[in-house]
N, C-alpha and C. Protein backbone atom coordinates (compact mmCIF):
# COMPACT_ATOMS: atom_id res chain seq x y z
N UNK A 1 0.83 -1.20 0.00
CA UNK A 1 0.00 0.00 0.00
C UNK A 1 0.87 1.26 0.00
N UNK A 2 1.61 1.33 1.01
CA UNK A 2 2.49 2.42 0.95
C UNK A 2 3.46 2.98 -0.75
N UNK A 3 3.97 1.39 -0.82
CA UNK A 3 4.72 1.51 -1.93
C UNK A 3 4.15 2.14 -3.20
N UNK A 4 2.73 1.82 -3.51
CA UNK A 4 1.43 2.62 -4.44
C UNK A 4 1.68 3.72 -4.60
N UNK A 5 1.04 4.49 -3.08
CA UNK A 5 0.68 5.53 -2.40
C UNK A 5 2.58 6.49 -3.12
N UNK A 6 3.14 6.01 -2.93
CA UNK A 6 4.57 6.58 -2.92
C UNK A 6 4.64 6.75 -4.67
N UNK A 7 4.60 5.61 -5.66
CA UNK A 7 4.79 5.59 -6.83
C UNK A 7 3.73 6.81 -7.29
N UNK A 8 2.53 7.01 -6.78
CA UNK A 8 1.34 7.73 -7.56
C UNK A 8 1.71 8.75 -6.87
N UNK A 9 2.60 8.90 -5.80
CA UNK A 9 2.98 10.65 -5.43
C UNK A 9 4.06 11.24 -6.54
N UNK A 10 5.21 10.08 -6.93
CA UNK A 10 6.32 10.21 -7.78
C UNK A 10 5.47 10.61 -9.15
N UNK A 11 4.40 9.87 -9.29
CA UNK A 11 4.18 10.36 -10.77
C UNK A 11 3.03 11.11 -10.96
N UNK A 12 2.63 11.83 -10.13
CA UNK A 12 2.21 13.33 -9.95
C UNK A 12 3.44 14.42 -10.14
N UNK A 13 4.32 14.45 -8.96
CA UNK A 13 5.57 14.83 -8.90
C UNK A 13 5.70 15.17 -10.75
N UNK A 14 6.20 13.73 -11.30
CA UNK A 14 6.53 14.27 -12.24
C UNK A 14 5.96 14.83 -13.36
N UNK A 15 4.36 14.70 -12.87
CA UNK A 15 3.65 15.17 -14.56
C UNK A 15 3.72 16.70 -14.34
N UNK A 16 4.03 17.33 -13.05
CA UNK A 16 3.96 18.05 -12.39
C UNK A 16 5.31 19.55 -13.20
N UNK A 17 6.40 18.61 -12.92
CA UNK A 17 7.75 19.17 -13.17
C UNK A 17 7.66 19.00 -14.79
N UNK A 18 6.72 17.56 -15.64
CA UNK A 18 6.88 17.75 -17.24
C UNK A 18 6.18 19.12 -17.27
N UNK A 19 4.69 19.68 -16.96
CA UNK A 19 4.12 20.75 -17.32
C UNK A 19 5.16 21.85 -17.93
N UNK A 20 5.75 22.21 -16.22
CA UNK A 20 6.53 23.44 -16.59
C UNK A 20 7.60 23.54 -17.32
N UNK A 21 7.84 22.11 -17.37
CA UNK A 21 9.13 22.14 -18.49
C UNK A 21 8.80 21.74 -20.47
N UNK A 22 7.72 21.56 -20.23
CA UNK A 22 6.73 21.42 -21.48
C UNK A 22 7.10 22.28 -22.69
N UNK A 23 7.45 23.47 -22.04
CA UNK A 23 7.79 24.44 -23.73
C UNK A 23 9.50 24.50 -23.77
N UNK A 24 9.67 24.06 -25.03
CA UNK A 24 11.28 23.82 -25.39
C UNK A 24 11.80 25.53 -25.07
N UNK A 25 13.10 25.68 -25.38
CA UNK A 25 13.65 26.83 -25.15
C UNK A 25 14.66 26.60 -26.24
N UNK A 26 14.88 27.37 -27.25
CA UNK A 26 16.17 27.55 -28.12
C UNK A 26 17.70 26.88 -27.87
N UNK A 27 17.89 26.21 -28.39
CA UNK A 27 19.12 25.75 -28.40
C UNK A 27 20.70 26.08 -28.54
N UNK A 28 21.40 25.82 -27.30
CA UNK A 28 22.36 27.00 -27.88
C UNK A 28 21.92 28.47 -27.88
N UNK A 29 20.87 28.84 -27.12
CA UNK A 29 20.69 30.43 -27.04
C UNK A 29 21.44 31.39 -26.87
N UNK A 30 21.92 32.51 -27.91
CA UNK A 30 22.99 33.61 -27.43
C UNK A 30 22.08 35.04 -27.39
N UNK A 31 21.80 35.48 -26.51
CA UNK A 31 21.19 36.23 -25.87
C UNK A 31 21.50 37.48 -26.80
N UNK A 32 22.94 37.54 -26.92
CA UNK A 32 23.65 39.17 -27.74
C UNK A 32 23.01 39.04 -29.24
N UNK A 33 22.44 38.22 -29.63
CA UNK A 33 21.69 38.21 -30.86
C UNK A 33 20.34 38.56 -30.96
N UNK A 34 19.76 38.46 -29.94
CA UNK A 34 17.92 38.43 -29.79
C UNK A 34 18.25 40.17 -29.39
N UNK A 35 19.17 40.99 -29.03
CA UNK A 35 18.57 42.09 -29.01
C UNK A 35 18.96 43.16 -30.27
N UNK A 36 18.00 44.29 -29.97
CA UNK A 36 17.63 44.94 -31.28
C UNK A 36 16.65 45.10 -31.57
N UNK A 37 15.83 45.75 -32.73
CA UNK A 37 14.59 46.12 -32.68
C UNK A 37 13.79 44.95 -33.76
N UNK A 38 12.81 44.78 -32.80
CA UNK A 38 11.62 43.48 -33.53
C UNK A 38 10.21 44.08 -33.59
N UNK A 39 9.69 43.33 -34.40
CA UNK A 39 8.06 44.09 -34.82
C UNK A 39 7.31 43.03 -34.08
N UNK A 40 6.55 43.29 -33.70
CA UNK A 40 5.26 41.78 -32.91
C UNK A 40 4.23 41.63 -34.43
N UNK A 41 4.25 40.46 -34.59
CA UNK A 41 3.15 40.00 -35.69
C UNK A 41 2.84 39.17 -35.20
N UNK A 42 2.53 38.58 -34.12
CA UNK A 42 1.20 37.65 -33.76
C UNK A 42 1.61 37.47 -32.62
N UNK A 43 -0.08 37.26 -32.40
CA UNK A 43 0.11 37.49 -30.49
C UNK A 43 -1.11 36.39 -30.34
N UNK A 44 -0.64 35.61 -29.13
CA UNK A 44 -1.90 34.43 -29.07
C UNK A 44 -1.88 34.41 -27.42
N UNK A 45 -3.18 33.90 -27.05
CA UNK A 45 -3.20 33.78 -25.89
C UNK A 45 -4.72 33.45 -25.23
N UNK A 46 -4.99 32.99 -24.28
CA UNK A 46 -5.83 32.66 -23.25
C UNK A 46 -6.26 33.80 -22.04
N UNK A 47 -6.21 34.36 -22.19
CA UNK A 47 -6.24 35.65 -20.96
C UNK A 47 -7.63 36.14 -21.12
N UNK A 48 -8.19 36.73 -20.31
CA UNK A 48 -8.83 37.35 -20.28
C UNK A 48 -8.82 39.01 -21.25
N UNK A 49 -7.77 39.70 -20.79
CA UNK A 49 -7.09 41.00 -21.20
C UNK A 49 -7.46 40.59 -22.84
N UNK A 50 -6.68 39.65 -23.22
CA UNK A 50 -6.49 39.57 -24.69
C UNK A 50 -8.24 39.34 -24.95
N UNK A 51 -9.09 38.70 -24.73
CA UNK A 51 -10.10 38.51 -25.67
C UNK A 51 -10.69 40.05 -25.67
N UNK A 52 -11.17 40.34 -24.17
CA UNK A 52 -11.12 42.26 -24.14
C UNK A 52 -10.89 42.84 -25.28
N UNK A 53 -9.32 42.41 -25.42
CA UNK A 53 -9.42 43.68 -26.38
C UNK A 53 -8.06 43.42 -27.91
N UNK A 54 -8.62 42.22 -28.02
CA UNK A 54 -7.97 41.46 -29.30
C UNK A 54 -8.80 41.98 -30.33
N UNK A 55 -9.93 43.07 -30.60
CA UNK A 55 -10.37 43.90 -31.54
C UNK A 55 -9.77 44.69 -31.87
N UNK A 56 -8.65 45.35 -31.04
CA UNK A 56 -8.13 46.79 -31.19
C UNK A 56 -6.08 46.64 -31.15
N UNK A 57 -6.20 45.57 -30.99
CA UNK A 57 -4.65 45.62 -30.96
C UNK A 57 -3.88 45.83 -32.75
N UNK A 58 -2.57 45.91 -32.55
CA UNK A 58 -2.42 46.19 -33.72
C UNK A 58 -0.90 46.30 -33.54
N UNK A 59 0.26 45.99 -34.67
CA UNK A 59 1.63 45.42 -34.62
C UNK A 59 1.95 46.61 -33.52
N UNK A 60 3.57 46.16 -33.04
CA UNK A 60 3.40 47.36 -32.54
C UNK A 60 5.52 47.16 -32.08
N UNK A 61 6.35 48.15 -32.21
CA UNK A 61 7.20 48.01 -32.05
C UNK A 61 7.80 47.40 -30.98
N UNK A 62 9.11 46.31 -30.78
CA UNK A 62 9.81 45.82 -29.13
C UNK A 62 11.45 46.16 -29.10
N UNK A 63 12.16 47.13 -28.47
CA UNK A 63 13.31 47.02 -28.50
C UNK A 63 13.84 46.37 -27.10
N UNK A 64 14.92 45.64 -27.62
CA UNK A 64 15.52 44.32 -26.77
C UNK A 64 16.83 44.45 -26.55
N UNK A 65 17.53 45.23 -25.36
CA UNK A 65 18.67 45.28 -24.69
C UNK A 65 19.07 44.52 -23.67
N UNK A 66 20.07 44.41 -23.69
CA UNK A 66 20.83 43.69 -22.38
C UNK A 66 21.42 44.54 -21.56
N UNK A 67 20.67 44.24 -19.67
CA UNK A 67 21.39 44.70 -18.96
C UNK A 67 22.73 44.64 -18.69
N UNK A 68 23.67 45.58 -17.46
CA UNK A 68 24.83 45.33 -17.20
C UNK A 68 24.95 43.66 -16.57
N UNK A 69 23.68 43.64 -15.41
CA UNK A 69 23.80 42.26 -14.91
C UNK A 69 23.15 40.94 -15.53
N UNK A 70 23.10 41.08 -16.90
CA UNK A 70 22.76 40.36 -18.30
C UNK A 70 21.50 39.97 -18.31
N UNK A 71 20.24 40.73 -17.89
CA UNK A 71 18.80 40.95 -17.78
C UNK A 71 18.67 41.24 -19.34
N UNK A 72 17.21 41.18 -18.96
CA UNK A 72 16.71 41.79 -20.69
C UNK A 72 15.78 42.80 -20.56
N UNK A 73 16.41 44.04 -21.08
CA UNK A 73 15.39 45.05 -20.91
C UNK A 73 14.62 45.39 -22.57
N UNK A 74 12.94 45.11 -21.66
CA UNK A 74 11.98 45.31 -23.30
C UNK A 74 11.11 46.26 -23.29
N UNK A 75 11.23 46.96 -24.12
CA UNK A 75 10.91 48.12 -24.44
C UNK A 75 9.86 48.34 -25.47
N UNK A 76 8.63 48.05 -25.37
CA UNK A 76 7.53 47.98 -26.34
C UNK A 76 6.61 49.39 -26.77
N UNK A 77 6.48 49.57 -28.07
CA UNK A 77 5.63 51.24 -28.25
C UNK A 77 4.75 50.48 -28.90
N UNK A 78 3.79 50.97 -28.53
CA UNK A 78 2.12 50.15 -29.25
C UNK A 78 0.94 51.08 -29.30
N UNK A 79 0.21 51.49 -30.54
CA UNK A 79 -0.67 52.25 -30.51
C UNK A 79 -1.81 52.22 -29.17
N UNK A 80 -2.65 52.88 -28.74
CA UNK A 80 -3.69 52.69 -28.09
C UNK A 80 -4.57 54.24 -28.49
N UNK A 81 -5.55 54.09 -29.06
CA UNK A 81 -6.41 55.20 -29.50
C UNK A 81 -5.26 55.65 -30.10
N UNK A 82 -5.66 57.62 -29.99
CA UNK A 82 -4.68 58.19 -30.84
C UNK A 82 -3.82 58.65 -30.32
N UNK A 83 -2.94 57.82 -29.21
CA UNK A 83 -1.66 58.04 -28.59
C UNK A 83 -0.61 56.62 -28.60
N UNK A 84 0.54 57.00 -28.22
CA UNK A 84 1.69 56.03 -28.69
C UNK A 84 2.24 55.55 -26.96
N UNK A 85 1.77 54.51 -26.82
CA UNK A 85 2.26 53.86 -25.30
C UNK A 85 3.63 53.30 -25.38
N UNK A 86 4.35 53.41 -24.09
CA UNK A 86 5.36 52.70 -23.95
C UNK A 86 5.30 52.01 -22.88
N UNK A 87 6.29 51.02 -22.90
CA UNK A 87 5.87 49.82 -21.48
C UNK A 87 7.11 49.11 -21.53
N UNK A 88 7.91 48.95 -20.24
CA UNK A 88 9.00 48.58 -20.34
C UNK A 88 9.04 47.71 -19.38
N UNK A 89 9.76 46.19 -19.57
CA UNK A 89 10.24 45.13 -18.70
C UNK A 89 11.39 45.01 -18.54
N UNK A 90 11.47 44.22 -17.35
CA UNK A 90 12.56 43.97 -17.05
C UNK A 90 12.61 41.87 -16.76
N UNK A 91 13.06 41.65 -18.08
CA UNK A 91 13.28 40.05 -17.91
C UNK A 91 14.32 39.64 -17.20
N UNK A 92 14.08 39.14 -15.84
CA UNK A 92 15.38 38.53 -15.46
C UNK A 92 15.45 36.73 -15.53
N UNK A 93 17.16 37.10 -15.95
CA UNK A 93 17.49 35.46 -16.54
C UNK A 93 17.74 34.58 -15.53
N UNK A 94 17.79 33.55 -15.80
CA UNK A 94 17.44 32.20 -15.07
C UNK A 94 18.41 31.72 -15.33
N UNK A 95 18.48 30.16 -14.34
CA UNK A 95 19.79 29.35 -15.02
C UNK A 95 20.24 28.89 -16.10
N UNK A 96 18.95 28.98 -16.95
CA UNK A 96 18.82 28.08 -18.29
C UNK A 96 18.75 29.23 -19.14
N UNK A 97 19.60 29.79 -20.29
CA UNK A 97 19.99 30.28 -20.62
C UNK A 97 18.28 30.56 -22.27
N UNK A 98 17.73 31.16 -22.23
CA UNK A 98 16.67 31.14 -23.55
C UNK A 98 15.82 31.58 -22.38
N UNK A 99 15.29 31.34 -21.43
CA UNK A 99 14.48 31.73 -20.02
C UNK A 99 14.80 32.51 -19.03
N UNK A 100 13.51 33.09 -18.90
CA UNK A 100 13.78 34.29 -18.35
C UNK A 100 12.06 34.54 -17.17
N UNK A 101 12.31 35.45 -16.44
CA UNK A 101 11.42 35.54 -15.30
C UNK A 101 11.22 36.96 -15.37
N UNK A 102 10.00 37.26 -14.97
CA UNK A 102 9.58 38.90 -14.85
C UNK A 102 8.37 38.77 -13.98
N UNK A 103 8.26 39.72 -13.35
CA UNK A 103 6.60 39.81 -11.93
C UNK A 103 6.41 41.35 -13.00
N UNK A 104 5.05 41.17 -12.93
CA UNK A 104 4.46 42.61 -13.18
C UNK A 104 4.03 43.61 -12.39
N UNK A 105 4.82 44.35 -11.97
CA UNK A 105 4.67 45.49 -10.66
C UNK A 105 2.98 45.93 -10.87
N UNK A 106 2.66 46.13 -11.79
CA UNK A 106 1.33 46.40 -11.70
C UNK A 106 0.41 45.40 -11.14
N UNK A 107 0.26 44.49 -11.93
CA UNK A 107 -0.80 43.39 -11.62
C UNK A 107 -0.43 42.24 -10.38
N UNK A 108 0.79 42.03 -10.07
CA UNK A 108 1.47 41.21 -9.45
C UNK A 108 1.48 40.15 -10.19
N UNK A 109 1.04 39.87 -11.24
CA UNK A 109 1.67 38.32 -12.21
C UNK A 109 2.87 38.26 -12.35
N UNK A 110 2.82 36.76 -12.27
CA UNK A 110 4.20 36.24 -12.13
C UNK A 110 4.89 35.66 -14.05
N UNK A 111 5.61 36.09 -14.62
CA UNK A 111 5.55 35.44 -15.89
C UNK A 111 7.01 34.59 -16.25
N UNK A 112 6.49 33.21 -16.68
CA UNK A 112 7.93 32.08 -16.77
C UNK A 112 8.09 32.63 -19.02
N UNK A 113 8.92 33.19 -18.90
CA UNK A 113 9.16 33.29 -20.60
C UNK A 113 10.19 32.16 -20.86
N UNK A 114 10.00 31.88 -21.72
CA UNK A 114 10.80 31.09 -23.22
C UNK A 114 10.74 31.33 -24.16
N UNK A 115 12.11 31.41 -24.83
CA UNK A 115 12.30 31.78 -26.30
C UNK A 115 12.74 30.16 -26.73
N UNK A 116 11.52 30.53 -27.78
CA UNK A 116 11.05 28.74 -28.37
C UNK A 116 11.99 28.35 -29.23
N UNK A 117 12.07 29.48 -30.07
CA UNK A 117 12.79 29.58 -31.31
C UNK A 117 13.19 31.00 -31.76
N UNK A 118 14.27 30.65 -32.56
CA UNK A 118 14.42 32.13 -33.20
C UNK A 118 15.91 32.01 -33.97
N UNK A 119 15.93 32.46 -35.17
CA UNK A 119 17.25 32.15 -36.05
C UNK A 119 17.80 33.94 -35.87
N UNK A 120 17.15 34.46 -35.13
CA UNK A 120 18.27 36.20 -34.67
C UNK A 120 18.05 37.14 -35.65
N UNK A 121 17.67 36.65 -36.89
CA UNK A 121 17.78 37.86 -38.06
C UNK A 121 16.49 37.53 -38.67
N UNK A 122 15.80 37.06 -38.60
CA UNK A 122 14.50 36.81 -39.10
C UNK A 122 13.29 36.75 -38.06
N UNK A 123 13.23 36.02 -37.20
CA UNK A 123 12.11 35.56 -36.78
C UNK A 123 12.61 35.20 -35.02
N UNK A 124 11.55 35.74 -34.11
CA UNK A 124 11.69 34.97 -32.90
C UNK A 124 10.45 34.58 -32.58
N UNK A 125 10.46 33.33 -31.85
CA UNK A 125 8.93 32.63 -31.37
C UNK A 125 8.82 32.71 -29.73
N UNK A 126 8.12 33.14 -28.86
CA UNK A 126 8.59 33.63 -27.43
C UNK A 126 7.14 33.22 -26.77
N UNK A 127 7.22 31.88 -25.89
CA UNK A 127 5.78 31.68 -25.03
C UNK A 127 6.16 32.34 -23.79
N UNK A 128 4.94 32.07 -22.86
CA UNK A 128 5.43 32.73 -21.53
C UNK A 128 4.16 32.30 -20.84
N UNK A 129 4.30 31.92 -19.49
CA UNK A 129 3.49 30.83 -18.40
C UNK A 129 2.99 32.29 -18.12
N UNK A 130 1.69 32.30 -17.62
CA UNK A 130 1.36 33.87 -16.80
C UNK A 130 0.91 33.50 -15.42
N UNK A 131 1.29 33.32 -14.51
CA UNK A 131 0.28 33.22 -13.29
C UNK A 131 0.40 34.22 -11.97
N UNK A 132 -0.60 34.48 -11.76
CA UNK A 132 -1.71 35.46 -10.74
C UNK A 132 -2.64 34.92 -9.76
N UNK A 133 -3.07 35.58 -9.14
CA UNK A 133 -4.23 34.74 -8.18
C UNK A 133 -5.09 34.56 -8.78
N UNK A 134 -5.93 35.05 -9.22
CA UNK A 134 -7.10 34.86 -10.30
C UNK A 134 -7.09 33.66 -11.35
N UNK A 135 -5.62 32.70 -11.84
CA UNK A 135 -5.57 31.60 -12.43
C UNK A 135 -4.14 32.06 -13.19
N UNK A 136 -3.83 31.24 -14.09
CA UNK A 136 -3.14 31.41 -15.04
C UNK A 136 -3.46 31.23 -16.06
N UNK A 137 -2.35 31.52 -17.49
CA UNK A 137 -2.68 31.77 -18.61
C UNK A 137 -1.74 31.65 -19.72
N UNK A 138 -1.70 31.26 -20.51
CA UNK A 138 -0.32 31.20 -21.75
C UNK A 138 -0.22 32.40 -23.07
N UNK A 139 0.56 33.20 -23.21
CA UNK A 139 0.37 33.61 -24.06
C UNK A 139 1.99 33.48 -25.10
N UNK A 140 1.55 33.63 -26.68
CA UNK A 140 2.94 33.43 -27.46
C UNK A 140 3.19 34.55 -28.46
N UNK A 141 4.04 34.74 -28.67
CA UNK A 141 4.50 36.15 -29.24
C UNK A 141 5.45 35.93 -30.61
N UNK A 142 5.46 36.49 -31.73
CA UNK A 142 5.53 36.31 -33.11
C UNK A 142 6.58 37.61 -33.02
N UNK A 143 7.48 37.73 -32.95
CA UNK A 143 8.38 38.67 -33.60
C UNK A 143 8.80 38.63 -35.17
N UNK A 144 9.59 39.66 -35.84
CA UNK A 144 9.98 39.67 -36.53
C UNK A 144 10.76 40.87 -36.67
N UNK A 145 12.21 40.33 -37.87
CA UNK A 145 12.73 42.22 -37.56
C UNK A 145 12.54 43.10 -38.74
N UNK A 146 11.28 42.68 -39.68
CA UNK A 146 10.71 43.29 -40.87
C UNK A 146 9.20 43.34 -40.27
N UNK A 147 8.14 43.84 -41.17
CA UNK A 147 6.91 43.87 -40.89
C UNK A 147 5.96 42.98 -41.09
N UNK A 148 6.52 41.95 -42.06
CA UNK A 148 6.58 40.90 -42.39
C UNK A 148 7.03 39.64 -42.61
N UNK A 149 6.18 38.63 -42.57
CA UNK A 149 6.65 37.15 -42.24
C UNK A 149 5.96 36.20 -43.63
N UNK A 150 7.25 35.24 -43.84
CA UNK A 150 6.95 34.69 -44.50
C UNK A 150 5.44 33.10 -44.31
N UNK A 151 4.93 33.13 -44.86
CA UNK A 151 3.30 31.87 -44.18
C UNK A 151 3.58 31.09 -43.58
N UNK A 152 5.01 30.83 -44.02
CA UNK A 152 5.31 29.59 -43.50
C UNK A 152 5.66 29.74 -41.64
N UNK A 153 6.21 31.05 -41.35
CA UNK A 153 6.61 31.66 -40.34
C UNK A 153 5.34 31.87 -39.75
N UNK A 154 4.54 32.24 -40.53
CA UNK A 154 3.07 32.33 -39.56
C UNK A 154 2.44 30.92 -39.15
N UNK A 155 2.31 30.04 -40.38
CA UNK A 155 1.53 28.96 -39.72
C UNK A 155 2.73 28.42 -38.59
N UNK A 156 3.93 28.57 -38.62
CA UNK A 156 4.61 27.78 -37.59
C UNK A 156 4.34 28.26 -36.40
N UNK A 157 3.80 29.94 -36.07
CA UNK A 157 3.71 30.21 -35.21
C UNK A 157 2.37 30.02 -34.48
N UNK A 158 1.05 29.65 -35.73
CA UNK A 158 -0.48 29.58 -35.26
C UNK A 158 -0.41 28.04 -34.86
N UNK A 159 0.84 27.21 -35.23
CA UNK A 159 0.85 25.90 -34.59
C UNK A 159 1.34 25.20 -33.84
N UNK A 160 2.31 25.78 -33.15
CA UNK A 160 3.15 26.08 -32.12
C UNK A 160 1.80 26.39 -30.86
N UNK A 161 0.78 27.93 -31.09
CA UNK A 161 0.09 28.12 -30.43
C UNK A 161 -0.78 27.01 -29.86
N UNK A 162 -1.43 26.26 -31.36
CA UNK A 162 -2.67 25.30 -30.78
C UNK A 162 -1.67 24.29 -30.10
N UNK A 163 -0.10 23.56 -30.28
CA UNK A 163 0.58 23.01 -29.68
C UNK A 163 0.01 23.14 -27.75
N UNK A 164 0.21 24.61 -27.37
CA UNK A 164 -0.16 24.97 -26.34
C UNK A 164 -1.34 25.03 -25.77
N UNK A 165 -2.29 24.22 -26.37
CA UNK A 165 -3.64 24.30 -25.88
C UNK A 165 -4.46 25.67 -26.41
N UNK A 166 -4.26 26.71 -27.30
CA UNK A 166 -5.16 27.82 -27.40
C UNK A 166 -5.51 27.59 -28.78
N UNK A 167 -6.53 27.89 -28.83
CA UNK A 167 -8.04 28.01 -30.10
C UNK A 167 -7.41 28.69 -31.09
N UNK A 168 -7.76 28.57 -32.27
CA UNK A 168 -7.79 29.71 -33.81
C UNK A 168 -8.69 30.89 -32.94
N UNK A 169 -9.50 30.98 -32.22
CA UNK A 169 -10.14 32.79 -32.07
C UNK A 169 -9.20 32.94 -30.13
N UNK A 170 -8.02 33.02 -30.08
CA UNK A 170 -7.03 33.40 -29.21
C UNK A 170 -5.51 33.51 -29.89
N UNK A 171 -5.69 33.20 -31.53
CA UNK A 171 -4.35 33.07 -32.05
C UNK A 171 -4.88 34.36 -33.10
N UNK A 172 -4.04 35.67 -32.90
CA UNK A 172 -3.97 36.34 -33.81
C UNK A 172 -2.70 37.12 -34.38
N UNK A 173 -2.68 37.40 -35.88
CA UNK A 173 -1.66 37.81 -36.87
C UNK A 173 -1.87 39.03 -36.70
N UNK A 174 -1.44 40.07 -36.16
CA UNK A 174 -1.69 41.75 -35.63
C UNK A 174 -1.80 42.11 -36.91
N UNK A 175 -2.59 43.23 -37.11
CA UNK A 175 -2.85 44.11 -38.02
C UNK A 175 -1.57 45.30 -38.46
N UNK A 176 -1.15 45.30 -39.78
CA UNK A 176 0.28 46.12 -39.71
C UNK A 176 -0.04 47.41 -39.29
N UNK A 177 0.62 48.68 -39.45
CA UNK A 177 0.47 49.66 -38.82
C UNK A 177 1.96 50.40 -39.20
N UNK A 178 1.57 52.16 -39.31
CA UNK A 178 2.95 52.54 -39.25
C UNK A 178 2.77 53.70 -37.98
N UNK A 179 1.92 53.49 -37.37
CA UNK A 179 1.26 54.56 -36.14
C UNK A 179 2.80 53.77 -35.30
N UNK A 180 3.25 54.78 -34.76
CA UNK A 180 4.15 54.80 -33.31
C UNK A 180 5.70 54.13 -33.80
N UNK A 181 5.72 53.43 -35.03
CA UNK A 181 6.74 53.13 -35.72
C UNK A 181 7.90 54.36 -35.54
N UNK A 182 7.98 55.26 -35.72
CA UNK A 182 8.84 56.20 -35.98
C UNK A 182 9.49 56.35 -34.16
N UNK A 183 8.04 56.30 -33.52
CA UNK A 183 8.99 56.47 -32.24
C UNK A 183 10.02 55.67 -31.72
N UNK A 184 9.85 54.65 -31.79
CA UNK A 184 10.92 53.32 -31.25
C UNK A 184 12.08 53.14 -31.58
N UNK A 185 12.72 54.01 -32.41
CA UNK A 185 13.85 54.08 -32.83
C UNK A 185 15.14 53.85 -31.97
């Protein structure tokens, strides 16, 4: 009985530890390559926030520096009505080198990022665990360092998403835009 009791704790335990380790992270990740300026073309997700207001979003610039203590500072300008927002993180890195950790001073969410994929000059693919008291949530992020992506770059990224459990109406290709472009420079 015990011995059961012990095996079905171990393999809780581990479906437990597969979850969070569930989304791959880039291979060989060199961090001094992912920064620089990227465009967001698709944004997917489960949240609440996003269904809100997945009518009105729209591409929107990310610049990506490295701190002195090798953090990642992100720097996003994104239309909202007829003004140009900015919103800046601070990703701090983890042991595992493609992962990274950030709390949102505002909301108090806690967010586990991974960079899934990304060849540095074309394309990055970036999920991220969201959790809060209210539940958690997944959302995945479509960079690019043009305004455009090739289909193939998109369906990899709308299938990657359903990979993660989220629907075709939580997976969206942002609308282009040259609103707030000029600022992010």
């Amino acid at each position: 009985m015990q011995a059961t009791l012990l095996s079905i704790l171990g393999l809780a335990l581990l479906g437990t530890l597969h979850t969070q380790d569930s989304i791959p992270v880039q291979a060989d990740f060199q961090q001094d390559k992912l920064t620089g300026r990227w465009y967001s073309i698709g944004l997917a997700s489960n949240s609440n926030w996003f269904k809100e207001k997945r009518h009105l979003m729209k591409m929107c610039t990310t610049i990506i520096s490295t701190t002195a203590e090798g953090n990642l500072e992100i720097t996003s300008t994104y239309p909202k009505g007829d003004q140009c927002m900015t919103r800046n993180s601070l990703y701090t890195k983890t042991e595992q080198p493609g992962r990274f950790s950030y709390t949102s001073p505002r909301w108090g969410s806690k967010h586990n990022i991974h960079v899934v994929e990304t060849n540095y000059e074309e394309y990055a693919l970036v999920a991220t665990q969201i959790s809060k008291s209210t539940g958690s949530s997944t959302m995945v992020l479509l960079y690019s360092r043009t305004k455009e992506l090739s289909p193939e770059r998109l369906e990899m990224f709308t299938q990657f998403s359903r990979e993660q459990g989220l629907t075709d109406d939580e997976i969206l290709i942002l609308p282009q835009t040259d609103e707030c472009m000029a600022d992010a420079a």
